[in-house]
C-alpha atoms as a PDB file:
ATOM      1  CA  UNK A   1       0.000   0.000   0.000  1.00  0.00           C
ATOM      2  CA  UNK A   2       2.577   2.700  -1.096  1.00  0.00           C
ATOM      3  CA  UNK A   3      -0.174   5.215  -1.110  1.00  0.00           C
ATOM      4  CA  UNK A   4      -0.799   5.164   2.403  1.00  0.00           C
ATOM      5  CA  UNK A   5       0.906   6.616   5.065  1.00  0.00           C
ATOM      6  CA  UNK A   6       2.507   4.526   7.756  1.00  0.00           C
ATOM      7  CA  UNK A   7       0.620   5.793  10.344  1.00  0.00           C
ATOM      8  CA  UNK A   8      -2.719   5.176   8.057  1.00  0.00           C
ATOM      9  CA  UNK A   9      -1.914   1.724   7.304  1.00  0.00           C
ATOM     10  CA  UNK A  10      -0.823   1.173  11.083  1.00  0.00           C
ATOM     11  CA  UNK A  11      -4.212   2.399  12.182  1.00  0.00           C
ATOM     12  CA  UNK A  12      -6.012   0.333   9.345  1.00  0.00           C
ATOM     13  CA  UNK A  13      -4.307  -2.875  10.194  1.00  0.00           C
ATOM     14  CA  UNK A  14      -4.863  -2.233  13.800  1.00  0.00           C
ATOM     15  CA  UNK A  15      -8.663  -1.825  13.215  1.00  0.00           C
ATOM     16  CA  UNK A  16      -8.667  -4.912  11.052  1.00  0.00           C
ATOM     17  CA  UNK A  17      -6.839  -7.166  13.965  1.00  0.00           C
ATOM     18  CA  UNK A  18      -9.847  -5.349  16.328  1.00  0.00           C
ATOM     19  CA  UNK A  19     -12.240  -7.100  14.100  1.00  0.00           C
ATOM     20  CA  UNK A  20     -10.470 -10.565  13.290  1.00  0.00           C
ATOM     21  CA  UNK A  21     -10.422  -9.698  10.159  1.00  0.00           C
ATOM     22  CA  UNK A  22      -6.432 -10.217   9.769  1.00  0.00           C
ATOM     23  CA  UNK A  23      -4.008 -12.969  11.065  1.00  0.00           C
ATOM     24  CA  UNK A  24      -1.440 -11.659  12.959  1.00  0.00           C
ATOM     25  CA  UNK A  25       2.149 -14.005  12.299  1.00  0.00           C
ATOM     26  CA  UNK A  26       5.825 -13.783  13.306  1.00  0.00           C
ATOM     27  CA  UNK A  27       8.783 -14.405  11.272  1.00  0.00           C
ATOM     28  CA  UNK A  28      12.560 -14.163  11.720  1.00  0.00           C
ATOM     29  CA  UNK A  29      12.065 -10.952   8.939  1.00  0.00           C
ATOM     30  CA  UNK A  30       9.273  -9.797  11.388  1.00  0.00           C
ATOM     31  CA  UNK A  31       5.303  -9.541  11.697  1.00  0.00           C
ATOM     32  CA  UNK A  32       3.345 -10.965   8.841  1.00  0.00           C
ATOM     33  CA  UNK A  33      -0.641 -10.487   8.163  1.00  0.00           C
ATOM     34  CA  UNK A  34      -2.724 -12.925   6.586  1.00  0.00           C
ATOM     35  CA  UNK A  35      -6.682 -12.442   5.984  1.00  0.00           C
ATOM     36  CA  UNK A  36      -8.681 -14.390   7.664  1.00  0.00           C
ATOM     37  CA  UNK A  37     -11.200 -17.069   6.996  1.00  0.00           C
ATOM     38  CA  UNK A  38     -15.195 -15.545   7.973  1.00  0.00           C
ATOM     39  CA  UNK A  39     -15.487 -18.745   9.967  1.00  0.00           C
ATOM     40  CA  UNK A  40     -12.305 -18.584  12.042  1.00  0.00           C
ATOM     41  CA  UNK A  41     -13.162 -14.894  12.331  1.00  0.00           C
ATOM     42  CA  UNK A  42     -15.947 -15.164  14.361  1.00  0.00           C
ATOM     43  CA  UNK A  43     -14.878 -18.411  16.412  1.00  0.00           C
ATOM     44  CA  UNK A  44     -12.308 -15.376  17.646  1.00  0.00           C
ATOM     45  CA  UNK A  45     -14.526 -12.687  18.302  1.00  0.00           C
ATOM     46  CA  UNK A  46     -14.049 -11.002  21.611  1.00  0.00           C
ATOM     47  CA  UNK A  47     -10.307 -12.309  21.891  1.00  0.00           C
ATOM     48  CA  UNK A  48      -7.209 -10.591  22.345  1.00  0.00           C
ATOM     49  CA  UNK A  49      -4.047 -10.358  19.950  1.00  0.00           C
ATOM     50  CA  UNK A  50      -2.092 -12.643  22.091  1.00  0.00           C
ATOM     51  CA  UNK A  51      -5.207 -15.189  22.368  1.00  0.00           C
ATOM     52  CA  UNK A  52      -5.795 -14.986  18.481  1.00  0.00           C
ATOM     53  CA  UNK A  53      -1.558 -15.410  17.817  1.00  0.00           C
ATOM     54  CA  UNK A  54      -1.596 -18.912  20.036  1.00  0.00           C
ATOM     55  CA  UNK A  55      -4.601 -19.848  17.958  1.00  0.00           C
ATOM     56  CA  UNK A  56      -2.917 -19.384  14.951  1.00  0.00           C
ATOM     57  CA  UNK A  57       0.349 -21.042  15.708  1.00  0.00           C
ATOM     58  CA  UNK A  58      -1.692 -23.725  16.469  1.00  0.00           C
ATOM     59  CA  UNK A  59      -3.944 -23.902  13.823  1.00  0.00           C
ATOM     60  CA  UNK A  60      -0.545 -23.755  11.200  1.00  0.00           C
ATOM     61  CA  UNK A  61       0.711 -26.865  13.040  1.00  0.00           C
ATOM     62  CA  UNK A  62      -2.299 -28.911  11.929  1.00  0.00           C
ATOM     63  CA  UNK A  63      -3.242 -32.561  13.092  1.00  0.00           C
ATOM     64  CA  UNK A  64       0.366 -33.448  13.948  1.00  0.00           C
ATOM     65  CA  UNK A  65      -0.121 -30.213  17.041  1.00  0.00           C
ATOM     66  CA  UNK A  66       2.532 -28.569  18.669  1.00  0.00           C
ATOM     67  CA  UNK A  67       4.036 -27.811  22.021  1.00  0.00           C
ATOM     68  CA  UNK A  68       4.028 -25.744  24.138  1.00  0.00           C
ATOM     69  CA  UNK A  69       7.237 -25.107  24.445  1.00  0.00           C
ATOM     70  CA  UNK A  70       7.543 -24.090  20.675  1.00  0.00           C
ATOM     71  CA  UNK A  71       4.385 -22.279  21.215  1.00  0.00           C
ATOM     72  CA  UNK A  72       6.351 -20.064  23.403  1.00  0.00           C
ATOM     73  CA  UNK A  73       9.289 -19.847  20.920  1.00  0.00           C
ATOM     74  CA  UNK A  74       7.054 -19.034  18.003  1.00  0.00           C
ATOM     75  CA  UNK A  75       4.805 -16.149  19.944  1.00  0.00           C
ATOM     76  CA  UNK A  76       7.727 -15.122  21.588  1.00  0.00           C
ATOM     77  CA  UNK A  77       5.553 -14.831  24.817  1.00  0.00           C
ATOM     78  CA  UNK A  78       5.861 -15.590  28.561  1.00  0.00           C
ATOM     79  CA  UNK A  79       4.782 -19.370  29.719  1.00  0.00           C
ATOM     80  CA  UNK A  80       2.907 -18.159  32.029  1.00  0.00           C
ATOM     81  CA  UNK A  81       1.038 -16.047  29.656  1.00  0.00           C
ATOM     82  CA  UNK A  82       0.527 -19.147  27.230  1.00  0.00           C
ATOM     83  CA  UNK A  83      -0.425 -21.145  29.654  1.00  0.00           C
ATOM     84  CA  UNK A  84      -3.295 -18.921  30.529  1.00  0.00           C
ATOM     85  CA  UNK A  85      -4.211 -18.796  26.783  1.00  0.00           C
ATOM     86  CA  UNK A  86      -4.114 -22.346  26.373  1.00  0.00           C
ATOM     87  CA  UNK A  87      -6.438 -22.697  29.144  1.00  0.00           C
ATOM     88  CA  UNK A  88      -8.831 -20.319  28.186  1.00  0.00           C
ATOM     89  CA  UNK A  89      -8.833 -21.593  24.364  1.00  0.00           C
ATOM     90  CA  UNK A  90      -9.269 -25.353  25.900  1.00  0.00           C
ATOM     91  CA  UNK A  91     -12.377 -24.092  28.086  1.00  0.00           C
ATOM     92  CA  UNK A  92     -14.002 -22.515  24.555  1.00  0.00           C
ATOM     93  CA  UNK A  93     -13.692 -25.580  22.859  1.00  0.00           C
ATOM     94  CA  UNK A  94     -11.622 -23.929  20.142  1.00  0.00           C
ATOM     95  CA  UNK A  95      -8.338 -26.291  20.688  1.00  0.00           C
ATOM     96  CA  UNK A  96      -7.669 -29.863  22.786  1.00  0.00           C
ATOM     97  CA  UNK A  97      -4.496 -31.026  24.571  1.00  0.00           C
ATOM     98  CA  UNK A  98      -3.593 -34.656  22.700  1.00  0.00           C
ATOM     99  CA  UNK A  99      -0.907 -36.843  24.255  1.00  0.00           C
ATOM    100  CA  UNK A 100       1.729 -37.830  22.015  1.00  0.00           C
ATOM    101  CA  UNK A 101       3.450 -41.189  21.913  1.00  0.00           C
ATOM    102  CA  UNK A 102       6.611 -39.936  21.184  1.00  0.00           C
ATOM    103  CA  UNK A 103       6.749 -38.110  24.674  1.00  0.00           C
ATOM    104  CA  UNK A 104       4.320 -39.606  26.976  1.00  0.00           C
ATOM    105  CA  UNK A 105       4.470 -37.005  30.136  1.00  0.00           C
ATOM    106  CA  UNK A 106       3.876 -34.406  27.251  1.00  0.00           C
ATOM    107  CA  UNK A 107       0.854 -32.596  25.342  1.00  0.00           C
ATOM    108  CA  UNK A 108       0.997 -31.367  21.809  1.00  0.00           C
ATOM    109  CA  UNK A 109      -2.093 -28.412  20.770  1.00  0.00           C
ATOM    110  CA  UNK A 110      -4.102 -28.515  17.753  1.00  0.00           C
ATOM    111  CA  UNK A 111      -7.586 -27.192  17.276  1.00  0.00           C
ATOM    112  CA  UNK A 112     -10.501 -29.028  18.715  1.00  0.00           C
ATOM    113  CA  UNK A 113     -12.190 -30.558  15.879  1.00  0.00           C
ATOM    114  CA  UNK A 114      -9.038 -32.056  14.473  1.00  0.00           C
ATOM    115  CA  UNK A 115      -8.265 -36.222  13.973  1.00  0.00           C
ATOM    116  CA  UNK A 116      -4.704 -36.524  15.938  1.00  0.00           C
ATOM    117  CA  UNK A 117      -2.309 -37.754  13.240  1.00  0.00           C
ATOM    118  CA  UNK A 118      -0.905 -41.271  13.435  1.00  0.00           C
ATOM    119  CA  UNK A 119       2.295 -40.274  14.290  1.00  0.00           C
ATOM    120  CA  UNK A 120       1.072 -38.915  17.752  1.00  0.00           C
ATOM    121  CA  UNK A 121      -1.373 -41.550  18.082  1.00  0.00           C
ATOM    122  CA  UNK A 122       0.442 -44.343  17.256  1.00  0.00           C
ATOM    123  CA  UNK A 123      -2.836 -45.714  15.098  1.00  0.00           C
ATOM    124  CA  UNK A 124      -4.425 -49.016  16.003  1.00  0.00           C
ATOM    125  CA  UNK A 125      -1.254 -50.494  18.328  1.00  0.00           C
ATOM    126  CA  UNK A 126      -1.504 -48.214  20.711  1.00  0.00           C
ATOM    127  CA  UNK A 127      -4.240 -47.031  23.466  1.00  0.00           C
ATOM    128  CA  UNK A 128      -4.146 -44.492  25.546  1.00  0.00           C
ATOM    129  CA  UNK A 129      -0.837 -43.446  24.793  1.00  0.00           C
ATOM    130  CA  UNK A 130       0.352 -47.684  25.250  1.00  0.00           C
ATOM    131  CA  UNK A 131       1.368 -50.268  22.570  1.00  0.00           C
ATOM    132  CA  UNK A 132      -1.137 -53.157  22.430  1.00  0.00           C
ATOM    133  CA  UNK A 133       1.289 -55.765  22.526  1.00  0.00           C
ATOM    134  CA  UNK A 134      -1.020 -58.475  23.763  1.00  0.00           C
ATOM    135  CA  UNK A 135      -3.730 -57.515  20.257  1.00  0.00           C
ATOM    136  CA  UNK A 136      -0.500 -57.073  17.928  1.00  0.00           C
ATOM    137  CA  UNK A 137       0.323 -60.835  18.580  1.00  0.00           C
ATOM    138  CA  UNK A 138      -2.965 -61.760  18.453  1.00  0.00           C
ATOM    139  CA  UNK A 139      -3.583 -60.413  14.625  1.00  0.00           C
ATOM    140  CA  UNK A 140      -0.204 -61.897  14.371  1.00  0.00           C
ATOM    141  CA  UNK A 141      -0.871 -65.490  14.735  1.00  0.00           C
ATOM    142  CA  UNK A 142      -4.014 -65.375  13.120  1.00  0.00           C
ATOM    143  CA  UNK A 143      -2.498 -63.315   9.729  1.00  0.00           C
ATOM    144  CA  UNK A 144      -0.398 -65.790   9.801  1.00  0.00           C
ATOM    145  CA  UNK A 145      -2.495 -69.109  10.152  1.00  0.00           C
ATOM    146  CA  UNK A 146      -4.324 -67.497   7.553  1.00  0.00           C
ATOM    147  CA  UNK A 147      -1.373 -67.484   5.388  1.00  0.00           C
ATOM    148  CA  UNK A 148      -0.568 -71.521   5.956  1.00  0.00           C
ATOM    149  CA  UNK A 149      -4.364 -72.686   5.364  1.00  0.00           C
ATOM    150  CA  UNK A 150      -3.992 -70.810   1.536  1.00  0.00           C
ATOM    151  CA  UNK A 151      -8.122 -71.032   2.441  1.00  0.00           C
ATOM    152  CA  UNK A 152      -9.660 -68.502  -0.178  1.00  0.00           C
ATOM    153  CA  UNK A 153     -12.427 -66.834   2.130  1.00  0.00           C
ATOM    154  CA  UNK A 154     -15.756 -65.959   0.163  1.00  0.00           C
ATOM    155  CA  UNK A 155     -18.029 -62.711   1.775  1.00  0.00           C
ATOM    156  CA  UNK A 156     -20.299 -65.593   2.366  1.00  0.00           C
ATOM    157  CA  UNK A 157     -17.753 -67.138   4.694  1.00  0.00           C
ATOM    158  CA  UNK A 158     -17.150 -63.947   6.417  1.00  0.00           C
ATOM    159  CA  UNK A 159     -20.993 -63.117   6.591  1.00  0.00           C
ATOM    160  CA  UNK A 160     -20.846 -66.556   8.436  1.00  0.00           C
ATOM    161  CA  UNK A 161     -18.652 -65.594  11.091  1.00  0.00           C
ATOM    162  CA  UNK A 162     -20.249 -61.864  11.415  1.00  0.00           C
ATOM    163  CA  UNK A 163     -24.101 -63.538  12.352  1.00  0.00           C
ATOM    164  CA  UNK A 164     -22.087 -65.994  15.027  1.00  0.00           C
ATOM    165  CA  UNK A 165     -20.789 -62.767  16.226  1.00  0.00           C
ATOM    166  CA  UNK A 166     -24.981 -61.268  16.380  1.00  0.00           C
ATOM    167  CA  UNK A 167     -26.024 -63.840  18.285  1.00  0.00           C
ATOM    168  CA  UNK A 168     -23.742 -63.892  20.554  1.00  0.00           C
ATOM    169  CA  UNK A 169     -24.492 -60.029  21.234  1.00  0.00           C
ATOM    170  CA  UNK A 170     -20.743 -58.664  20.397  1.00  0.00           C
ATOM    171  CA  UNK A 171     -21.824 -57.526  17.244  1.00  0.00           C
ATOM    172  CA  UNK A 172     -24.962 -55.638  15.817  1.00  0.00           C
ATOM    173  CA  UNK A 173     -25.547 -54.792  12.082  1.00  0.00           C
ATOM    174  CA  UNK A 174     -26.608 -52.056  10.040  1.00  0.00           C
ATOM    175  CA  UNK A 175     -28.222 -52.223   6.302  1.00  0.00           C
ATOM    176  CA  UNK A 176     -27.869 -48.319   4.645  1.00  0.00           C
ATOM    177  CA  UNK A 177     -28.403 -47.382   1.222  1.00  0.00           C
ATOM    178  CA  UNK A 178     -25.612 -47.651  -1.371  1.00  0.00           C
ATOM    179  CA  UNK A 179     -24.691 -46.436  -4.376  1.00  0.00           C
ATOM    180  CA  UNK A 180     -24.284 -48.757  -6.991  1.00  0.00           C
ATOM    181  CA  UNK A 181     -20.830 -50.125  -8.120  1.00  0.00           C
ATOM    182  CA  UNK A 182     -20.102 -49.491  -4.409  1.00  0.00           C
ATOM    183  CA  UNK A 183     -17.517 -52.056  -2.630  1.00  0.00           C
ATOM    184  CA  UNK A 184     -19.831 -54.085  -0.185  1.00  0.00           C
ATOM    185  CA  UNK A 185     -22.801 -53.317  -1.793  1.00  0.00           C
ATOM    186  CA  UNK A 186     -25.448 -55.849  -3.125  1.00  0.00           C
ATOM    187  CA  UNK A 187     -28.698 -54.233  -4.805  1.00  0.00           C
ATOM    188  CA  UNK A 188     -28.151 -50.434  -3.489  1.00  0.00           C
ATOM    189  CA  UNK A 189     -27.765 -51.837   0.656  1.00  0.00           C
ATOM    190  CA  UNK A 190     -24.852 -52.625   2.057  1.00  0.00           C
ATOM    191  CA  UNK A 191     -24.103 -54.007   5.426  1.00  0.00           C
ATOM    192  CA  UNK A 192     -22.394 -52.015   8.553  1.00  0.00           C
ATOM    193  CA  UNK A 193     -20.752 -54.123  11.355  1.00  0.00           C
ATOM    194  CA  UNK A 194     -20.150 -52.688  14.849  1.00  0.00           C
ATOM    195  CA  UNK A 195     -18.946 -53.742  18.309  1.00  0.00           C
ATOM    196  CA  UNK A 196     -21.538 -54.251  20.923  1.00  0.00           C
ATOM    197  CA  UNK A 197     -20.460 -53.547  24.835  1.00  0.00           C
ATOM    198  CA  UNK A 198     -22.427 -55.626  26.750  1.00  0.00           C
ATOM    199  CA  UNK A 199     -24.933 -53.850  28.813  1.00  0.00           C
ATOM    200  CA  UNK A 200     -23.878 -56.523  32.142  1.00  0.00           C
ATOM    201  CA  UNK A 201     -20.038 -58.269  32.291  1.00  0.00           C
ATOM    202  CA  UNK A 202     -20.736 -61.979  32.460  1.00  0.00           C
ATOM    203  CA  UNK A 203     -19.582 -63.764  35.576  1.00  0.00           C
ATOM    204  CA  UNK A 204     -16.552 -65.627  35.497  1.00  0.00           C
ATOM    205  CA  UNK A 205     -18.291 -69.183  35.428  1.00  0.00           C
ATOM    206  CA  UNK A 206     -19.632 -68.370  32.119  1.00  0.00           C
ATOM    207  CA  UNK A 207     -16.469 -67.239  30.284  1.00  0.00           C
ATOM    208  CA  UNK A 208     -15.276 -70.924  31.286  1.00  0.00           C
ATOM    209  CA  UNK A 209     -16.235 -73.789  28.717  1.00  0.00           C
ATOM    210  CA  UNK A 210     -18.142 -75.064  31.671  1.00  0.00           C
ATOM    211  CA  UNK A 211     -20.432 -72.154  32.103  1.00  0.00           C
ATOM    212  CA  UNK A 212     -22.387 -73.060  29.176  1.00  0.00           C
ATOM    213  CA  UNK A 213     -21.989 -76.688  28.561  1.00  0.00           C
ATOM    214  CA  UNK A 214     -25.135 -78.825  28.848  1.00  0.00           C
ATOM    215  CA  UNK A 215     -23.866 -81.919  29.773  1.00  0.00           C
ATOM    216  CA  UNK A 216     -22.583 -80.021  33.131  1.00  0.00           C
ATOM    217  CA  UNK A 217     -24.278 -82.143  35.535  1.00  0.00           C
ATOM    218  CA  UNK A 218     -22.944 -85.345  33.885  1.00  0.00           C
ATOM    219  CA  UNK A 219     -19.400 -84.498  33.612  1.00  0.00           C
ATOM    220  CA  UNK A 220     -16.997 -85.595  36.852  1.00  0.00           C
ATOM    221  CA  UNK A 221     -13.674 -86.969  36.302  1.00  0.00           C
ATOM    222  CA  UNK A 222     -13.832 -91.302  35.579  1.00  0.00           C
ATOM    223  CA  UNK A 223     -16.524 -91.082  34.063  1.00  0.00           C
ATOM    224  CA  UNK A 224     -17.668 -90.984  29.523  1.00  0.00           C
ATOM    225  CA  UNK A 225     -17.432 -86.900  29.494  1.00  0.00           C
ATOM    226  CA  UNK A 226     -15.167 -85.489  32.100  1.00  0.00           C
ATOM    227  CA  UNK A 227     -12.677 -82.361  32.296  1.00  0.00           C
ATOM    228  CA  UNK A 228      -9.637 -84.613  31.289  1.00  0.00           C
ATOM    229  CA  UNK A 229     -11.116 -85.563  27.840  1.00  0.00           C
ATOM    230  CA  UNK A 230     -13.016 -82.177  27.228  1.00  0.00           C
ATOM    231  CA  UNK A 231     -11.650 -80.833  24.291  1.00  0.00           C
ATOM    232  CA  UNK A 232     -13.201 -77.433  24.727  1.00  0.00           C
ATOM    233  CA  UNK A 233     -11.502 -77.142  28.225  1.00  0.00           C
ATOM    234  CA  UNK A 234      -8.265 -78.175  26.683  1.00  0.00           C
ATOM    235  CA  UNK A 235      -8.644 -75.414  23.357  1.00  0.00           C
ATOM    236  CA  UNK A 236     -10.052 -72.901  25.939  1.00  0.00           C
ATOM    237  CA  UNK A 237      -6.897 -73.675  28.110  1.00  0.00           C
ATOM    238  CA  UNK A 238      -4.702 -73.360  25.042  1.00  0.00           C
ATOM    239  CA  UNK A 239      -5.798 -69.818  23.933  1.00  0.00           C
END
């Protein structure tokens, strides 16, 4: 704006950062402006250029979030200050505190309605921050027995193994609409699978092979059908 005075275009950018209208950034040359977005604008509204420079280091660091700590070297402003501001942008909703796997006893920023990336998750292995060792084998073996058998699985085989899963309870399906040449789909519906929590954990007894057999009562060790020679109490043993 080589028309315009400096003190003009001071006062004009000054009312514009007022209004959230402008972005206000920092660079080793110095400050930078960027317009911003309506909708960020008025998410915003009523905040302070301090508040609104957090919010837009941390909206620039995306899904992978930053720290604090490089919060602080970015805004160039006191911890105490930023933690304040990260406090009071948590309690609007506007960002969330996500803890990263790479540093466990730390938080990384990023705005609220953001998917963590995988790399601070950790994706499916980890929960809560801890690898899943114990499901990792588990899909482990069975990739791998399903690699030996060379069994070609048809959707009918793994429709199969879904309705065991209904009537057990675990599972519950779902029939939407489709569009056609869809993967899944058969005449415009296709079917959604989801875990089920049960509503009551089942006593021990009745996660035991015994728990549910019917010949209970006529099983005792000696006789035709006792523990010794059950081979559901030796697989369920094995597992």
């Amino acid at each position: 704006m080589p028309h315009m005075e400096a003190q003009q275009r001071a006062m004009a950018i000054n009312r514009l950062l007022s209004m959230g209208q402008l972005d206000l950034l920092r660079s080793n040359a110095g400050l930078l402006y960027r317009i911003k977005e309506s909708q960020n604008a008025s998410k915003m509204k009523g905040s302070d250029n301090q508040e609104k420079l957090v919010y837009q280091i941390i909206e620039d660091a995306g899904n992978k979030g930053i720290w604090s700590r490089d919060i602080r070297y970015k805004s160039n402003l006191p911890l105490t200050e930023i933690n304040k501001i990260l406090k009071n942008l948590e309690s609007k909703k506007l960002i969330k505190a996500v803890k990263s796997v790479a540093a466990s006893k730390k938080k990384v920023y990023m705005l609220y309605n953001l998917q963590p990336d995988r790399s601070v998750t950790g994706g499916a292995w980890y929960s809560d921050q801890d690898f899943e060792s114990e499901f990792v084998e588990v899909l482990n073996q069975q990739c791998f027995k399903f690699l030996q058998s060379k069994v070609e699985l048809s959707m009918e085989d793994i429709e199969t193994i879904l309705n065991t899963l209904i009537y057990d309870g675990k599972v519950e399906m779902t029939i939407i609409a489709a569009k056609e040449g869809t993967v899944g789909s058969v005449d415009g519906q296709m079917k959604l699978y989801r875990a089920v929590s049960p509503l009551i954990q089942p006593t021990g007894l009745v996660r035991t092979p015994c728990g549910l057999c019917p010949v209970f009562d006529d099983c005792h060790e000696g006789g035709e059908i006792s523990p010794s020679n059950c081979i559901y109490m030796t697989e369920w043993l094995e597992f």
